[in-house]
Protein backbone atom coordinates (compact mmCIF):
# COMPACT_ATOMS: atom_id res chain seq x y z
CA UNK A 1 -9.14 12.36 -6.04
CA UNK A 2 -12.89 11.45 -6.01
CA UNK A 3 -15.01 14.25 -6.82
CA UNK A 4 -18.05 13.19 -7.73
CA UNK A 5 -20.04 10.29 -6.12
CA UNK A 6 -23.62 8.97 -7.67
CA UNK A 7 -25.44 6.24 -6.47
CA UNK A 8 -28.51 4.62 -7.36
CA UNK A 9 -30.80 1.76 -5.99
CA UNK A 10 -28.17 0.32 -3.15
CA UNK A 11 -28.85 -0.81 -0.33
CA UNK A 12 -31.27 2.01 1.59
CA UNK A 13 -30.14 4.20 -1.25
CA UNK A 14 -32.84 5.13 -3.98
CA UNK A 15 -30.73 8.40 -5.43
CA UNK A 16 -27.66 9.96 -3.99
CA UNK A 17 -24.99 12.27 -5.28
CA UNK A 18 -22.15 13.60 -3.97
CA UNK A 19 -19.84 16.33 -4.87
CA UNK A 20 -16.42 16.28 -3.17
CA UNK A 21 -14.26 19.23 -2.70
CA UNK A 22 -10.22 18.95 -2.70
CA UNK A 23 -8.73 18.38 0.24
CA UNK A 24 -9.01 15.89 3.37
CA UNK A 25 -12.98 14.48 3.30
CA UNK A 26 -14.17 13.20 6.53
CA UNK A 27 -17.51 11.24 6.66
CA UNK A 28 -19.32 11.56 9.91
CA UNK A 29 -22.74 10.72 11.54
CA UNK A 30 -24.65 9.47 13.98
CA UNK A 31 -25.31 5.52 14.01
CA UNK A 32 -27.92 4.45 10.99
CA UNK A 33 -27.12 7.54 9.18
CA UNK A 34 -25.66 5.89 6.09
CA UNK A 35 -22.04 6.18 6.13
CA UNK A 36 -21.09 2.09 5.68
CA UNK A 37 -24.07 2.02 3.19
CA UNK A 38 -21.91 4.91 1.07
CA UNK A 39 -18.38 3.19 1.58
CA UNK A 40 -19.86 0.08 1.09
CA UNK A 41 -21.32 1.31 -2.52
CA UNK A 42 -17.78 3.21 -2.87
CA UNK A 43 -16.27 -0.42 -2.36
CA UNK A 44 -17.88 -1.88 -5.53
CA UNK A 45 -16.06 1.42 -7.76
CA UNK A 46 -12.90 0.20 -5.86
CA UNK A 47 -13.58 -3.90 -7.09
CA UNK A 48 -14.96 -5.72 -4.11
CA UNK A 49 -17.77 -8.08 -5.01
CA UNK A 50 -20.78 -7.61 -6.18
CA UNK A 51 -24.48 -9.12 -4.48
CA UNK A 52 -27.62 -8.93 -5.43
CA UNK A 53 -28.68 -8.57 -2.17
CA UNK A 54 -27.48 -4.80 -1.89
CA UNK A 55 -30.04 -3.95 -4.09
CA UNK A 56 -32.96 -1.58 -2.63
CA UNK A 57 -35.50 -2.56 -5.19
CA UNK A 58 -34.84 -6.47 -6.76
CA UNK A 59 -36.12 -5.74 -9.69
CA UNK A 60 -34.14 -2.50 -10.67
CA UNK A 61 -30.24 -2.41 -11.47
CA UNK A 62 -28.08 -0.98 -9.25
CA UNK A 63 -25.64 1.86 -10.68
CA UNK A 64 -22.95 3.46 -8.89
CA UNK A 65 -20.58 5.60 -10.76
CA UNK A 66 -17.76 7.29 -9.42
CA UNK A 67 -15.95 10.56 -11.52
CA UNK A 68 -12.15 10.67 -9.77
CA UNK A 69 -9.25 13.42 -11.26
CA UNK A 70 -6.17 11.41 -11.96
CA UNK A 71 -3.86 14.68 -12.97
CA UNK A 72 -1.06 13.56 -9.76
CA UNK A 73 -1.40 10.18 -9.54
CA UNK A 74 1.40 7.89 -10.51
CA UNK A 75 -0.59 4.78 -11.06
CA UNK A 76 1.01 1.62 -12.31
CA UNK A 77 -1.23 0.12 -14.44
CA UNK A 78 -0.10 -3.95 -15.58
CA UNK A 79 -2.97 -4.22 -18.34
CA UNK A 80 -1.96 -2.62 -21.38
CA UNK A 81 -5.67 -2.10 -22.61
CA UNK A 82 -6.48 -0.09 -19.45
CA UNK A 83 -2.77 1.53 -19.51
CA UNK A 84 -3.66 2.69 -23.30
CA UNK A 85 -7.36 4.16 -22.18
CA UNK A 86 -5.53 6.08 -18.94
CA UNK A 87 -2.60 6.82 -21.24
CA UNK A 88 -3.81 10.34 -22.01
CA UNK A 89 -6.46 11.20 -19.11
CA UNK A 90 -6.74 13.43 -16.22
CA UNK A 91 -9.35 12.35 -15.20
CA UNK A 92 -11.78 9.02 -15.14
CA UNK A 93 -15.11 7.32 -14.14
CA UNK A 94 -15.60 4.72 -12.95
CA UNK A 95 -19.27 2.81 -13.24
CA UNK A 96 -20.73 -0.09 -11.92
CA UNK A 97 -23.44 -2.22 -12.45
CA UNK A 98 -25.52 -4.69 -10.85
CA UNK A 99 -28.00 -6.68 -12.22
CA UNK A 100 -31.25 -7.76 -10.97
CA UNK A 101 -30.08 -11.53 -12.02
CA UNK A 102 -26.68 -10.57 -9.79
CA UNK A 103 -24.24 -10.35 -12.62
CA UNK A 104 -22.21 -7.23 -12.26
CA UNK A 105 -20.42 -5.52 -14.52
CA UNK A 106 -17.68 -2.82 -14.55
CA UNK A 107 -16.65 -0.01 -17.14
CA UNK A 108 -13.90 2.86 -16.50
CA UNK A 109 -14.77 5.55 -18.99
CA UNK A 110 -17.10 3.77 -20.97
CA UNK A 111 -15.07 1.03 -21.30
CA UNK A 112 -15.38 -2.63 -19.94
CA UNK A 113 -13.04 -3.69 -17.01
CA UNK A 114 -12.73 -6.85 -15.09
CA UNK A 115 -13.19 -7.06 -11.80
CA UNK A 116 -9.13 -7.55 -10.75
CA UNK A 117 -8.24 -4.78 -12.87
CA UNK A 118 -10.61 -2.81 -11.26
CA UNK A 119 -9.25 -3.80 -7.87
CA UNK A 120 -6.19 -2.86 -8.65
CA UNK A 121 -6.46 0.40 -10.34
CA UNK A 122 -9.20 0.98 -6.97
CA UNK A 123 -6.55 0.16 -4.82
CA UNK A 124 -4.59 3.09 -5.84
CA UNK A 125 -7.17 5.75 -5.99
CA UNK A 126 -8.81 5.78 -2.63
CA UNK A 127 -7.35 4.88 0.45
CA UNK A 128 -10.73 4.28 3.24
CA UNK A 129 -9.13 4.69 7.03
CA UNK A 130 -12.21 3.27 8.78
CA UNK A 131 -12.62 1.06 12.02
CA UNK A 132 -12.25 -1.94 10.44
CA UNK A 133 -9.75 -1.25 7.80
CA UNK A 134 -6.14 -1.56 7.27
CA UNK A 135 -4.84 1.84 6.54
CA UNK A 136 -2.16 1.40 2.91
CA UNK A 137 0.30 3.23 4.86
CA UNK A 138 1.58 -0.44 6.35
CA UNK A 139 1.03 -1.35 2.45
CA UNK A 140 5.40 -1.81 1.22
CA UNK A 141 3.99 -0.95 -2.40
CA UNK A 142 1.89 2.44 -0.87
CA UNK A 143 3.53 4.93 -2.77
CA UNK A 144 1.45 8.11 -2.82
């Protein structure tokens, strides 16, 4: 479960952080208000691409960091680096970085990742049901 959300020079963003509860989490708001700017920053924890585009200020990184509890997931994990690290955690966070240059890079508690792994182990830890996304419950391997 995501719990804590932080965010820092993306997009409109200068410095946001969020604390989740447990439990169902509903993002609403009026059009403009931010939401795709937060999912879309929640995307890069989750391994979609970075740009340096999405950056608010050009000549600042980007950093957005996610903290998620892991205690009752079952995730299947195919790298045995990031299998070892996960091996003995209950929870994890997940960073990312973007670059002024556009380079981005990715660490899950403290540790480098790629960007597939990332994808993958993303893939399992938040499921966005949003207007233009397919919802994992049509997904054969959804298991949660």
């Amino acid at each position: 479960m995501l719990q804590r959300l932080e965010i820092q020079n993306f997009a409109l963003i200068e410095n946001l952080e969020i604390n989740f509860r447990s439990g169902f989490t509903t993002i609403t708001g009026e059009t403009g208000s931010g939401k795709s700017v937060m999912l879309s920053a929640l995307g890069l924890l989750l391994g979609k691409r970075a740009d340096s585009k999405s950056l608010k200020n050009s000549e600042v990184k980007c950093v957005v960091e996610g903290e998620f509890s892991i205690s009752n997931y079952q995730l299947v994990i195919n790298n045995e680096v990031l299998k070892e690290l996960l091996s003995e955690e209950d929870h994890l966070i997940i960073r990312r970085v973007i670059l002024p240059s556009g380079k981005s890079r990715a660490y899950v508690n403290e540790e480098p990742i790629n960007r597939q792994d990332l994808k993958m182990l993303g893939a399992q830890l938040v499921d966005i049901h949003s207007q233009h996304e397919n919802m994992l419950v049509r997904d054969v391997n959804f298991t949660r």
